[in-house]
PDB file of N, CA and C in Angstrom:
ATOM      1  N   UNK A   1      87.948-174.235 -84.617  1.00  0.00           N
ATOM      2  CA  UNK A   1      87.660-173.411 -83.452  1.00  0.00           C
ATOM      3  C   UNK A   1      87.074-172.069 -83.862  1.00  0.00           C
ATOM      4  N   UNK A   2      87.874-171.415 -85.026  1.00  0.00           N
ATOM      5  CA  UNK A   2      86.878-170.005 -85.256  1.00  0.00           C
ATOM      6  C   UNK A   2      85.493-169.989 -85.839  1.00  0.00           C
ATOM      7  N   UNK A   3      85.058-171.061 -86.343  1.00  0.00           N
ATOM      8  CA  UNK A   3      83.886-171.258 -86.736  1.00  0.00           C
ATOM      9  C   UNK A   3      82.851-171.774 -85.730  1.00  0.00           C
ATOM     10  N   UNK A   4      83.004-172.578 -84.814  1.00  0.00           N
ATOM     11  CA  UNK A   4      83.043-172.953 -83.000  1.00  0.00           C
ATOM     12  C   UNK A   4      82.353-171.522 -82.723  1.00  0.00           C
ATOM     13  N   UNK A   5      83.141-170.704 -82.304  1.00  0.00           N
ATOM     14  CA  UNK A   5      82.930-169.483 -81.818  1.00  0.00           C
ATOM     15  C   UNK A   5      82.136-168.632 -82.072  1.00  0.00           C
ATOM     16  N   UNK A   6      81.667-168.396 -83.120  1.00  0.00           N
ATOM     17  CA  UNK A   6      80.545-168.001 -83.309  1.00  0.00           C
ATOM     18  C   UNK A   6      79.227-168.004 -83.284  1.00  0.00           C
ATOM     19  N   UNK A   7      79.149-169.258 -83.511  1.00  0.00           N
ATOM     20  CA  UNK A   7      78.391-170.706 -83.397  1.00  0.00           C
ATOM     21  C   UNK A   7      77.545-170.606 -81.700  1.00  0.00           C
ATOM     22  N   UNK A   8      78.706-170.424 -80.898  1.00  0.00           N
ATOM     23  CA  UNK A   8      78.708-170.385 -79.338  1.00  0.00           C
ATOM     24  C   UNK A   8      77.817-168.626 -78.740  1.00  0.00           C
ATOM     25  N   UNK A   9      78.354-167.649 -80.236  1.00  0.00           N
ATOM     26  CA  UNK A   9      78.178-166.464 -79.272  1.00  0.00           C
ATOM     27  C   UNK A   9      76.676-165.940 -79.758  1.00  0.00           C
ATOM     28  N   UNK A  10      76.135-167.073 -81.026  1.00  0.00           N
ATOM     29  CA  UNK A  10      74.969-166.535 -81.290  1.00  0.00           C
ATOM     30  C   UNK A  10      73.506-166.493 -80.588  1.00  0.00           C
ATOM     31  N   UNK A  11      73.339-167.424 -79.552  1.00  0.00           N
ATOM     32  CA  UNK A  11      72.357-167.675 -78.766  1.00  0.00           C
ATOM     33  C   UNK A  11      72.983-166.350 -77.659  1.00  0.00           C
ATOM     34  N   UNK A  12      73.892-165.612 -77.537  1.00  0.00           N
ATOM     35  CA  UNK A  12      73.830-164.261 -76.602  1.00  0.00           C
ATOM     36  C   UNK A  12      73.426-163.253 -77.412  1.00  0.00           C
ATOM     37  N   UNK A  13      73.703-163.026 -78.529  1.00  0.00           N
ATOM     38  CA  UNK A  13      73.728-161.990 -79.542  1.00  0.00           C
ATOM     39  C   UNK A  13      72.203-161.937 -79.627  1.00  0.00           C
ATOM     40  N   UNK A  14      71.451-163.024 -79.741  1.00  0.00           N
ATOM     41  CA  UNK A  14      70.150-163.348 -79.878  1.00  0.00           C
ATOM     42  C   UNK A  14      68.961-162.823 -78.547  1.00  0.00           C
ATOM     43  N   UNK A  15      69.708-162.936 -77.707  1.00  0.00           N
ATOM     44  CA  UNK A  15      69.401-162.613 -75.867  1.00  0.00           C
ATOM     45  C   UNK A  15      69.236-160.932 -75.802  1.00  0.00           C
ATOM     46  N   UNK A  16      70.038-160.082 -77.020  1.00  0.00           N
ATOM     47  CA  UNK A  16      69.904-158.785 -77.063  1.00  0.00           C
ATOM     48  C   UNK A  16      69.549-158.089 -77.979  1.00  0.00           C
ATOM     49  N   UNK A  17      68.398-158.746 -78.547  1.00  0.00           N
ATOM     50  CA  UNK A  17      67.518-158.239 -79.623  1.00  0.00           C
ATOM     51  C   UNK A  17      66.911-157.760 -79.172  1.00  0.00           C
ATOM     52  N   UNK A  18      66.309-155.929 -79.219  1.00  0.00           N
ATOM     53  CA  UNK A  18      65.734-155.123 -78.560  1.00  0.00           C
ATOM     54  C   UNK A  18      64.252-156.267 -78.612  1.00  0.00           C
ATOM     55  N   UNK A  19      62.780-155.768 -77.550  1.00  0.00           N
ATOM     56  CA  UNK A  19      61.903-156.949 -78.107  1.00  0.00           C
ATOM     57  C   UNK A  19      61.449-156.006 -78.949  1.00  0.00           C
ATOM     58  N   UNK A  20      60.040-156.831 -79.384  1.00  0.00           N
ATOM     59  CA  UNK A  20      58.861-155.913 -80.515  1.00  0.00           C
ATOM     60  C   UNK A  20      58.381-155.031 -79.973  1.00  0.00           C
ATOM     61  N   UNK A  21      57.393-154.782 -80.832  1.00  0.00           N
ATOM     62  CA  UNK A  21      56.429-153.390 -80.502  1.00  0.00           C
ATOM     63  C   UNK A  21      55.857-153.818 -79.576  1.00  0.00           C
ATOM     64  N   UNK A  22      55.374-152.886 -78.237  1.00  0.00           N
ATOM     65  CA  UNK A  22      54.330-153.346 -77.118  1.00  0.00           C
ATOM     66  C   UNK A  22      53.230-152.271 -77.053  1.00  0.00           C
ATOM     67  N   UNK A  23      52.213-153.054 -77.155  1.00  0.00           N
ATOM     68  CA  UNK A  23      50.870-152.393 -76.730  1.00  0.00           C
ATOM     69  C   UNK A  23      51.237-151.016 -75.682  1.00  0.00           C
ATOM     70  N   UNK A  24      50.871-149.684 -76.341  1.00  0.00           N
ATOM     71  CA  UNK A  24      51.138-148.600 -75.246  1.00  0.00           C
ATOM     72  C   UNK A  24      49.583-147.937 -74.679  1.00  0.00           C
ATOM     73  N   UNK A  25      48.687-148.911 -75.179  1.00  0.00           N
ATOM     74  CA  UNK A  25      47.776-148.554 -74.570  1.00  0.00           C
ATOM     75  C   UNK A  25      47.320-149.142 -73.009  1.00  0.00           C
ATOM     76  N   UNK A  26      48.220-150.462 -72.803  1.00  0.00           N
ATOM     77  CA  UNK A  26      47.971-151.182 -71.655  1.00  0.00           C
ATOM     78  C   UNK A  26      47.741-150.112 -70.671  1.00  0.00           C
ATOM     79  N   UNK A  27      48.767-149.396 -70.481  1.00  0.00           N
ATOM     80  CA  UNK A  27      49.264-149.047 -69.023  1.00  0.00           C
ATOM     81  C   UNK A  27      48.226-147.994 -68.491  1.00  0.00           C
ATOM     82  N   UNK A  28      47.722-147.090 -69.782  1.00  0.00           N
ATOM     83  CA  UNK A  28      46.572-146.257 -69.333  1.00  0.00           C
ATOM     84  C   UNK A  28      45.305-146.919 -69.402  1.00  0.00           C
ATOM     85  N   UNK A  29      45.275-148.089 -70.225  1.00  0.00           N
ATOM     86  CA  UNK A  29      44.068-148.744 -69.857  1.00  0.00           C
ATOM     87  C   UNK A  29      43.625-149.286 -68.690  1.00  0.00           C
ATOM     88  N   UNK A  30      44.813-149.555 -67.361  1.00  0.00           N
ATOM     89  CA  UNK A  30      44.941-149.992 -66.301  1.00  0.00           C
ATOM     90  C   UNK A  30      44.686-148.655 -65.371  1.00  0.00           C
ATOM     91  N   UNK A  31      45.170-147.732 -65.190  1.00  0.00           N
ATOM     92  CA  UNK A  31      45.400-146.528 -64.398  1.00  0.00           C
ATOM     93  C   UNK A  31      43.568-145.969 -64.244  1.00  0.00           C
ATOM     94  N   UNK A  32      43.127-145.716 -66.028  1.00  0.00           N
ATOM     95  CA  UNK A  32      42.004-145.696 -66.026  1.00  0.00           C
ATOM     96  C   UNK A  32      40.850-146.186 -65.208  1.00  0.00           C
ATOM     97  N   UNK A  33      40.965-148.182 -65.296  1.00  0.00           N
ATOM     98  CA  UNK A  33      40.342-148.798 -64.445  1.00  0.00           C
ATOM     99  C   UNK A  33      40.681-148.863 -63.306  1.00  0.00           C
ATOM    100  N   UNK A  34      41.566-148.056 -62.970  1.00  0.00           N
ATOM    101  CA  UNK A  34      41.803-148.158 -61.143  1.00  0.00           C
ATOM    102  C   UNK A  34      41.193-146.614 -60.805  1.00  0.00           C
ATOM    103  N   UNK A  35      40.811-146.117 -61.732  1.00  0.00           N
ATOM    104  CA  UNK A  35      40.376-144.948 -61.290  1.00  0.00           C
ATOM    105  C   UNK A  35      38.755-144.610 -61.374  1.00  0.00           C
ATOM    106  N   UNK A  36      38.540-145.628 -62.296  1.00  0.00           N
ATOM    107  CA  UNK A  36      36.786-146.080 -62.132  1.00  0.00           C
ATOM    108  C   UNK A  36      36.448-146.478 -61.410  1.00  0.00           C
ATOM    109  N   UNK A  37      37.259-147.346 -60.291  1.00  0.00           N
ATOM    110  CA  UNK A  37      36.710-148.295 -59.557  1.00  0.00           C
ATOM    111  C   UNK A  37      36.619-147.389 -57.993  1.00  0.00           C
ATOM    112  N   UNK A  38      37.713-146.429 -57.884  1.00  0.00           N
ATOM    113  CA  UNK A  38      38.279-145.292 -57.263  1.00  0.00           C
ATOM    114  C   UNK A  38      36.895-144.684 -56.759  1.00  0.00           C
ATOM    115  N   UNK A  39      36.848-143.950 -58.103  1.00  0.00           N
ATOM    116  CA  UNK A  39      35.609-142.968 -58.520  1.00  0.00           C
ATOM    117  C   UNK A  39      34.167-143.426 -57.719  1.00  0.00           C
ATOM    118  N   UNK A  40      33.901-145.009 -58.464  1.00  0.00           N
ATOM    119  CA  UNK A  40      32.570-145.747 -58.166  1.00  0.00           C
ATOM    120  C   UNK A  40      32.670-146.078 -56.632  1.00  0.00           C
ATOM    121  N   UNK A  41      34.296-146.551 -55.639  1.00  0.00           N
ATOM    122  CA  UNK A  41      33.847-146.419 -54.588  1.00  0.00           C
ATOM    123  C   UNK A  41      33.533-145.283 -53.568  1.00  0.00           C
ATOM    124  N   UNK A  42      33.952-144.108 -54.293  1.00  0.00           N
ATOM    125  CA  UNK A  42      33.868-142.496 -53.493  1.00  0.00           C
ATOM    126  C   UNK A  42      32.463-142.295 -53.949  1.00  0.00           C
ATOM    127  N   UNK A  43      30.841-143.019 -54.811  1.00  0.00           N
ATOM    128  CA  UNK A  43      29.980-142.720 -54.850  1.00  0.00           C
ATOM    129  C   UNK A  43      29.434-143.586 -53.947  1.00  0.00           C
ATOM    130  N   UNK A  44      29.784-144.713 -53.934  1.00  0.00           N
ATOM    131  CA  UNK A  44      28.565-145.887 -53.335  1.00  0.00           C
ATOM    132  C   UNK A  44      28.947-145.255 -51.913  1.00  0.00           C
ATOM    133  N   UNK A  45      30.057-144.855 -51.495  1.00  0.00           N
ATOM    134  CA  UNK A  45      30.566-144.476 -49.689  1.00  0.00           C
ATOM    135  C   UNK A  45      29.906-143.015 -49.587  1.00  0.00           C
ATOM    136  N   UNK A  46      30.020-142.132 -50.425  1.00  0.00           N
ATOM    137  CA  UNK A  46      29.220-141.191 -50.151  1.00  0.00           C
ATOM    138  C   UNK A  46      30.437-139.879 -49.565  1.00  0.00           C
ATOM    139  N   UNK A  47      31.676-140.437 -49.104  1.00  0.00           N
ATOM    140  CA  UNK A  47      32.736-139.705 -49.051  1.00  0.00           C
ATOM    141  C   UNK A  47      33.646-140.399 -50.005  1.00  0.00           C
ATOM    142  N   UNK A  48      35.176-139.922 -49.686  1.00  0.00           N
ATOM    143  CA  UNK A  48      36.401-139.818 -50.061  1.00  0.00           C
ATOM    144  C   UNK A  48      37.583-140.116 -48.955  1.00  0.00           C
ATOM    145  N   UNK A  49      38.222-141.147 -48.485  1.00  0.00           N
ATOM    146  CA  UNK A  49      39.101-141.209 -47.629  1.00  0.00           C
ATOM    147  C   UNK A  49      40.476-140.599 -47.833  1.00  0.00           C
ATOM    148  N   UNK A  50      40.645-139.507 -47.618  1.00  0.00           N
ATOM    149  CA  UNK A  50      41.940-138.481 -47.233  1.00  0.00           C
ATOM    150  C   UNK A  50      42.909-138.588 -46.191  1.00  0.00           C
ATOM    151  N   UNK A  51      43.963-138.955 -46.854  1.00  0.00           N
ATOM    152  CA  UNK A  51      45.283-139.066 -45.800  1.00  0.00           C
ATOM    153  C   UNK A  51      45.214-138.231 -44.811  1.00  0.00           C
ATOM    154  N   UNK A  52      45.369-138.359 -43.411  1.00  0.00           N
ATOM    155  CA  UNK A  52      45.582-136.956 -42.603  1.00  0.00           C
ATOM    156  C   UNK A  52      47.173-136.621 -43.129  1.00  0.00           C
ATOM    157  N   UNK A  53      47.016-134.996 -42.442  1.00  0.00           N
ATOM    158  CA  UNK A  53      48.729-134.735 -43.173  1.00  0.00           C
ATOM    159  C   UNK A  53      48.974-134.836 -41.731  1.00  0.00           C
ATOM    160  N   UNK A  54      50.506-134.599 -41.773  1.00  0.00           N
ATOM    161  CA  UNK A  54      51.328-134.820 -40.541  1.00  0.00           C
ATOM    162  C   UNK A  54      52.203-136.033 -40.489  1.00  0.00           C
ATOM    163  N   UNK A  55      52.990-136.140 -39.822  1.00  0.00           N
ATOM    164  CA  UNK A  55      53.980-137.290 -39.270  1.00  0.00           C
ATOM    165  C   UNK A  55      53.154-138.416 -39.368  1.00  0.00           C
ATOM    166  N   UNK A  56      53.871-139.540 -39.498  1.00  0.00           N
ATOM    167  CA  UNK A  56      53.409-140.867 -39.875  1.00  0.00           C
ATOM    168  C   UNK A  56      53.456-141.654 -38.770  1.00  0.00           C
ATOM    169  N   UNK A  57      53.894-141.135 -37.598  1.00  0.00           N
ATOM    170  CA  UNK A  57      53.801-141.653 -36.337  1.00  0.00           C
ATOM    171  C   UNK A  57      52.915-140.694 -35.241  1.00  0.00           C
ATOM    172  N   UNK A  58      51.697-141.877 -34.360  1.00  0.00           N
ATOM    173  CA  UNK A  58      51.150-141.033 -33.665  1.00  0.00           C
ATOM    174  C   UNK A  58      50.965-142.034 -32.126  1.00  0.00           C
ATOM    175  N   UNK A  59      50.598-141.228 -31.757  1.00  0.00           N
ATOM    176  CA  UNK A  59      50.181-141.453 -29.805  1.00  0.00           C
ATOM    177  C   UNK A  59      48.833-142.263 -30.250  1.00  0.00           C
ATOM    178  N   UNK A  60      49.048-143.702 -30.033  1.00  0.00           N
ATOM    179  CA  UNK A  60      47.213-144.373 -30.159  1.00  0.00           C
ATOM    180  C   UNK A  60      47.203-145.050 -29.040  1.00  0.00           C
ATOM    181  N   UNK A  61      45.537-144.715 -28.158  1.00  0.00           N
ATOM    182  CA  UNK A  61      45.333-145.433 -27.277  1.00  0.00           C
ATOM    183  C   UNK A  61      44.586-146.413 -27.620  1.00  0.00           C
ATOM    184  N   UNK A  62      44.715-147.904 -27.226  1.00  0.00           N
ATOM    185  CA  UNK A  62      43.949-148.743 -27.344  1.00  0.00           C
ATOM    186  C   UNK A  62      43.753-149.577 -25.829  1.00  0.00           C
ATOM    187  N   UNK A  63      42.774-150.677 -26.243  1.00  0.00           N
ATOM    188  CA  UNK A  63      42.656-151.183 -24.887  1.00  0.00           C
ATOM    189  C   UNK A  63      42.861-152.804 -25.340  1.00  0.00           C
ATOM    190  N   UNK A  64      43.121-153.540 -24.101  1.00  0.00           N
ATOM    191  CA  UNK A  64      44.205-155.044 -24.075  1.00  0.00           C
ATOM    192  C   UNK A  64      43.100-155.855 -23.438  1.00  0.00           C
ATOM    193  N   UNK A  65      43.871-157.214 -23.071  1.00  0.00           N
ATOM    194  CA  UNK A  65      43.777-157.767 -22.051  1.00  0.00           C
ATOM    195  C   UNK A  65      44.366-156.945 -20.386  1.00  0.00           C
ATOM    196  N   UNK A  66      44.836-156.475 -20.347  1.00  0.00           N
ATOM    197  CA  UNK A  66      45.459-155.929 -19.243  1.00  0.00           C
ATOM    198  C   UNK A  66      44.835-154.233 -19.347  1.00  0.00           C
ATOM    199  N   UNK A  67      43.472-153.978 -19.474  1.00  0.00           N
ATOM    200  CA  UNK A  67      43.037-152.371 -19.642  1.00  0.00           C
ATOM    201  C   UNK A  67      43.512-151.829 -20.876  1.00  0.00           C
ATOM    202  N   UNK A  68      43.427-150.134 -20.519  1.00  0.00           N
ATOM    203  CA  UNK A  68      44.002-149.242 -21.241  1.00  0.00           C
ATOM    204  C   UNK A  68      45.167-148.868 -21.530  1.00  0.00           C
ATOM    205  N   UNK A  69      45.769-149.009 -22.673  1.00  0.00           N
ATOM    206  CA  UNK A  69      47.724-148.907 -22.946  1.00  0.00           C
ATOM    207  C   UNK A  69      47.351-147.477 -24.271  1.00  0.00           C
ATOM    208  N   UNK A  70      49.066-147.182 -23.934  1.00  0.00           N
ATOM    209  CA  UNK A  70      49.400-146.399 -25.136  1.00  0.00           C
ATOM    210  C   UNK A  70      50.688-146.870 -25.599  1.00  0.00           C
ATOM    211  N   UNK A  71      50.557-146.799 -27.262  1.00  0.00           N
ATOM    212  CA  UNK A  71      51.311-147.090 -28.130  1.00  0.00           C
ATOM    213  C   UNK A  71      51.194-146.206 -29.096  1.00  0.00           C
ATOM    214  N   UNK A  72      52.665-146.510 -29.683  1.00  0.00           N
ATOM    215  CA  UNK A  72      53.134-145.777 -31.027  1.00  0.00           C
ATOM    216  C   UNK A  72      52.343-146.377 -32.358  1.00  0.00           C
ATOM    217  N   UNK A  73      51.303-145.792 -32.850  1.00  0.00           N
ATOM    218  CA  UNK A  73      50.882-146.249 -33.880  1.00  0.00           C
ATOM    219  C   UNK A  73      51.364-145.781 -35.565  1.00  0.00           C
ATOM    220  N   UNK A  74      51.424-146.683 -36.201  1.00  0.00           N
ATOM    221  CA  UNK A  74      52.515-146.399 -37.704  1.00  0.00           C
ATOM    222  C   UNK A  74      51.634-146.287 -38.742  1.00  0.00           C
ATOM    223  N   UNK A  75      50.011-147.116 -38.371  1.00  0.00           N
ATOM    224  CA  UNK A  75      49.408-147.435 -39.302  1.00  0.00           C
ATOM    225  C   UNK A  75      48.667-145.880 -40.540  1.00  0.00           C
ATOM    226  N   UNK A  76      49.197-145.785 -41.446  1.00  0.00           N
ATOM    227  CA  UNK A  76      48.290-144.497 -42.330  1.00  0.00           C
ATOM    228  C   UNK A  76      46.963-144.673 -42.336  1.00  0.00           C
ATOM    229  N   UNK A  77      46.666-145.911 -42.623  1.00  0.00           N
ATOM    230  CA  UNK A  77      45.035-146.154 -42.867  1.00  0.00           C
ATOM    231  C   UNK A  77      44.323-145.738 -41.417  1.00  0.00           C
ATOM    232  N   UNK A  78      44.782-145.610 -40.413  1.00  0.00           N
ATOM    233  CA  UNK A  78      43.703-145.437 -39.615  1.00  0.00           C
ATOM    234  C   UNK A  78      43.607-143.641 -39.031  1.00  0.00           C
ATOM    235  N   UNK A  79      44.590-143.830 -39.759  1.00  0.00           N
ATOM    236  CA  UNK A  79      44.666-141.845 -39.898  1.00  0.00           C
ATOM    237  C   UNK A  79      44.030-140.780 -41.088  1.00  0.00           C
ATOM    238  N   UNK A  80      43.479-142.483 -41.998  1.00  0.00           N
ATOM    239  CA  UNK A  80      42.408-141.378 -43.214  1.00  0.00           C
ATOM    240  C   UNK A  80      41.236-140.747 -42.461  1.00  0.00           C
ATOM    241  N   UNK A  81      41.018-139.718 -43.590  1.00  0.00           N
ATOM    242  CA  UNK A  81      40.048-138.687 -42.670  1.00  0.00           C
ATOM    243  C   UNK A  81      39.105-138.598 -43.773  1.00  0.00           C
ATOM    244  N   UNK A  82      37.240-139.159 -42.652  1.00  0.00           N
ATOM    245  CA  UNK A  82      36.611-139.061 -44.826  1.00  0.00           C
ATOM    246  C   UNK A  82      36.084-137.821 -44.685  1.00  0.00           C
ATOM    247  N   UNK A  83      36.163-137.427 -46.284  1.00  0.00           N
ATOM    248  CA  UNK A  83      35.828-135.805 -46.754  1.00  0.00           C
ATOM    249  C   UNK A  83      34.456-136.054 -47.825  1.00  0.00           C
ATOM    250  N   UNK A  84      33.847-135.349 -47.393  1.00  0.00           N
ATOM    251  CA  UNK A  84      32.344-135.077 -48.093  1.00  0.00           C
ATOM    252  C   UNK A  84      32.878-134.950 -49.538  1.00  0.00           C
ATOM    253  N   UNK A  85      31.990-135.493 -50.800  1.00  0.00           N
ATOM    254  CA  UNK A  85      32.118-135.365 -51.698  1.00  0.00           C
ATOM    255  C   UNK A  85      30.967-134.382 -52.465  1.00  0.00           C
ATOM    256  N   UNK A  86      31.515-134.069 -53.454  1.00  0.00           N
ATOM    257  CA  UNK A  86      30.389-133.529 -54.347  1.00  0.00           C
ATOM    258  C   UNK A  86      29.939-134.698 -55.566  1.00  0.00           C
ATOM    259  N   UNK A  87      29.026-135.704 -55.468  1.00  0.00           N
ATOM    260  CA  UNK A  87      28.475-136.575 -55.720  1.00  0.00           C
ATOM    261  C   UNK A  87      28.208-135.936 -57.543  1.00  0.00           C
ATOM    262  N   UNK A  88      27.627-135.335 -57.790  1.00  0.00           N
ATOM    263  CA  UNK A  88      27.439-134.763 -59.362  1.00  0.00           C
ATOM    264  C   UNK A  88      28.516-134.308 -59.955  1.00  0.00           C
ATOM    265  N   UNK A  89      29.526-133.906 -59.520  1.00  0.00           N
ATOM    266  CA  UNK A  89      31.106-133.741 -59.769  1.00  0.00           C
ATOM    267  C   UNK A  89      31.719-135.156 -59.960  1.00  0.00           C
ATOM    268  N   UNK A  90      31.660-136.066 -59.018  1.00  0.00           N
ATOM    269  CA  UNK A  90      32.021-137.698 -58.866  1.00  0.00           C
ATOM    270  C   UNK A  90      31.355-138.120 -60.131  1.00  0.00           C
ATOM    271  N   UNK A  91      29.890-137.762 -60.404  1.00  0.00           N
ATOM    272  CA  UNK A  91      29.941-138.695 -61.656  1.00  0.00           C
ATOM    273  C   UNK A  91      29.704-138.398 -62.815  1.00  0.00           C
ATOM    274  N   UNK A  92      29.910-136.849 -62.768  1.00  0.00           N
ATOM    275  CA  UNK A  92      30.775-136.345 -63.933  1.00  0.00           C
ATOM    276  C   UNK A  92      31.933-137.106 -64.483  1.00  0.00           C
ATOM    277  N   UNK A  93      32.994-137.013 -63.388  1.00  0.00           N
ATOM    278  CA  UNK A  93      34.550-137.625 -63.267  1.00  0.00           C
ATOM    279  C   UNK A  93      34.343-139.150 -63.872  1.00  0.00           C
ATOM    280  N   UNK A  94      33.299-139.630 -63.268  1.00  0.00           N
ATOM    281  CA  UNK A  94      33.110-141.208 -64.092  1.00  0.00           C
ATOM    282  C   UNK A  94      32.407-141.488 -65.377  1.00  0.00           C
ATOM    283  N   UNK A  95      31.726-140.777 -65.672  1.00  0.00           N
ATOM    284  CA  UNK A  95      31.046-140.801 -66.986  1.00  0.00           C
ATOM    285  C   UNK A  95      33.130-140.480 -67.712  1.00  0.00           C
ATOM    286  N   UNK A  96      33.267-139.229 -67.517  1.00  0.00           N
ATOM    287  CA  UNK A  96      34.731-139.218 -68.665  1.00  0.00           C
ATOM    288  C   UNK A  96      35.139-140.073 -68.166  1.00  0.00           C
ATOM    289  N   UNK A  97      35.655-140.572 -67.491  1.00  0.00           N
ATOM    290  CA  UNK A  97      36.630-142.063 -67.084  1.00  0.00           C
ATOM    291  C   UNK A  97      35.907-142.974 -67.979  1.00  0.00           C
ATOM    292  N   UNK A  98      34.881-143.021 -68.023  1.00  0.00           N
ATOM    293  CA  UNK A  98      34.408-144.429 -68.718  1.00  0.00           C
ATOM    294  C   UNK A  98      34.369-144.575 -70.536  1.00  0.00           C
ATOM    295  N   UNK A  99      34.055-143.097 -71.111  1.00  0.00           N
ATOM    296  CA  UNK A  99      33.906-142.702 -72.078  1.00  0.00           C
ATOM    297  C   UNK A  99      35.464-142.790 -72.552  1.00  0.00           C
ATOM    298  N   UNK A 100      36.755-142.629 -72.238  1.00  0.00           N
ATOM    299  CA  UNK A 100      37.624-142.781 -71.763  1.00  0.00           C
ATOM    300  C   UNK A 100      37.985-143.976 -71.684  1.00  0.00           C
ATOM    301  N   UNK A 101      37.475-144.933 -71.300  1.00  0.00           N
ATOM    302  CA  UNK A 101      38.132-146.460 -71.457  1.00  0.00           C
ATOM    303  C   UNK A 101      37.249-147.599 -72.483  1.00  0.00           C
ATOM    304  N   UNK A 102      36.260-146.400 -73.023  1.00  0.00           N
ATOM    305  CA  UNK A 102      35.833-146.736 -74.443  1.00  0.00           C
ATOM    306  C   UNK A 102      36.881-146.476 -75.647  1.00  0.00           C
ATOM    307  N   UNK A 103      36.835-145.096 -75.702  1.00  0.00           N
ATOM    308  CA  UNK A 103      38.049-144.475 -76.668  1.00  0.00           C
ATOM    309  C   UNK A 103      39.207-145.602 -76.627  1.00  0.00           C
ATOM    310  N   UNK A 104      39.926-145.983 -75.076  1.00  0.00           N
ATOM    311  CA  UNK A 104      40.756-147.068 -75.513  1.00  0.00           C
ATOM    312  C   UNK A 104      40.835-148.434 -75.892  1.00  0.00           C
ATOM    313  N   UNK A 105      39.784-149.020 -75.534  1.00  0.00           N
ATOM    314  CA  UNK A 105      39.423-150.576 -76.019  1.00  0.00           C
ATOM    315  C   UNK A 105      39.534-150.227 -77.163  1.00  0.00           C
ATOM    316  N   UNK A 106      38.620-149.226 -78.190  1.00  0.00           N
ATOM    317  CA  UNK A 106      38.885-149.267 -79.870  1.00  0.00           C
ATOM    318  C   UNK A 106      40.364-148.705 -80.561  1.00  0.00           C
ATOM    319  N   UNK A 107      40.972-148.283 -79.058  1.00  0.00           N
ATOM    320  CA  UNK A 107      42.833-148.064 -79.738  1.00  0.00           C
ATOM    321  C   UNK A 107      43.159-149.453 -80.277  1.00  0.00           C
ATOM    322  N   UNK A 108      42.722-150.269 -79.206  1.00  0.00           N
ATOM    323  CA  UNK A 108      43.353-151.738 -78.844  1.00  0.00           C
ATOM    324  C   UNK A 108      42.741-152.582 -79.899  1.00  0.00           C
ATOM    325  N   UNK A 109      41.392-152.517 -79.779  1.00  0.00           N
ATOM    326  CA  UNK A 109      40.911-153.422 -80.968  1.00  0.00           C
ATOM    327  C   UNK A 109      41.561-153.141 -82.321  1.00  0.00           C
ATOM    328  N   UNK A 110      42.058-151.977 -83.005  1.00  0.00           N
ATOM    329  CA  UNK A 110      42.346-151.512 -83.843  1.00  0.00           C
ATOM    330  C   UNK A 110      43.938-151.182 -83.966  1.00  0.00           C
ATOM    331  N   UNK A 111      44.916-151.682 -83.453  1.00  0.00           N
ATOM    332  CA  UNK A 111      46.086-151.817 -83.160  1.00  0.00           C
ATOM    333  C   UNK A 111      46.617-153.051 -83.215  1.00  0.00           C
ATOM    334  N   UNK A 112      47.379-154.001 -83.879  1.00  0.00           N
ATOM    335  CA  UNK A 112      47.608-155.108 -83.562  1.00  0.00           C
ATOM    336  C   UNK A 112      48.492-155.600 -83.016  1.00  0.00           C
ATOM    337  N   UNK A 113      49.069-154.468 -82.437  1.00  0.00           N
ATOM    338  CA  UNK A 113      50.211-155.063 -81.345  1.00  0.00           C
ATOM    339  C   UNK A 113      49.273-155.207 -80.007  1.00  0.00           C
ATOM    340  N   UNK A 114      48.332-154.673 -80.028  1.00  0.00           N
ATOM    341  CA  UNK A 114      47.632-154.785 -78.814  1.00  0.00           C
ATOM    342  C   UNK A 114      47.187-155.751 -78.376  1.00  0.00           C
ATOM    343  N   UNK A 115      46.723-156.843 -79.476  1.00  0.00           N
ATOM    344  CA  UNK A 115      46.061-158.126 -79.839  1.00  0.00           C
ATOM    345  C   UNK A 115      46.420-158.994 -78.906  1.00  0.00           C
ATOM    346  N   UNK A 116      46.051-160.019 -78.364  1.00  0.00           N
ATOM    347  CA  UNK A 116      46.400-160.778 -77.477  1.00  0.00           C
ATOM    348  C   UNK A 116      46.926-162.211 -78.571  1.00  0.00           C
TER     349      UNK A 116
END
């Protein structure tokens, strides 16, 4: 039995092996590309969609089958407000974003925990 027991507790002991090294370039390599894509759609639109501030609940009129009603509307998205951009500033911001997710592909290529 005491030899049993051990036997039994090694597949848990095994379950709490800190893991390996993980790629720490993933996570900014991701943030990056959500911010290129960000960037590239605030050029092709020509604005920037901005939260209105205020309460998250508002007075919206819409219209039905039965006419004109009012309701409590919850939705944020239809409360963005678009804001003029400065377009040569925008792709300033994307040139470094991109230059920027050059620098990290060669972290990654050159890292081998990164390696797939």
């Amino acid at each position: 039995m005491r030899v049993l027991l051990p036997l039994l507790l090694l597949p848990a002991l095994a379950a709490c092996t800190p893991p390996g090294p993980t790629c720490r370039v993933g996570p900014e390599m991701r943030t990056i590309n959500q911010l290129i894509a960000e960037t590239q759609g605030n050029l092709d639109r020509g604005y920037v969609l901005v939260p209105a501030s205020g309460p998250g609940v508002d007075m919206c009129l819409h219209g039905g089958n039965w006419g004109l009603g009012l309701s409590i509307c919850t939705d944020r998205t239809a409360r963005d407000k678009p804001v003029a951009i400065d377009a040569a500033a925008e792709r300033r911001k994307l040139a470094g974003l991109k230059s920027r997710r050059i620098q990290l592909q060669r972290q990654m290529e050159s890292d081998p925990v990164c390696q797939p």
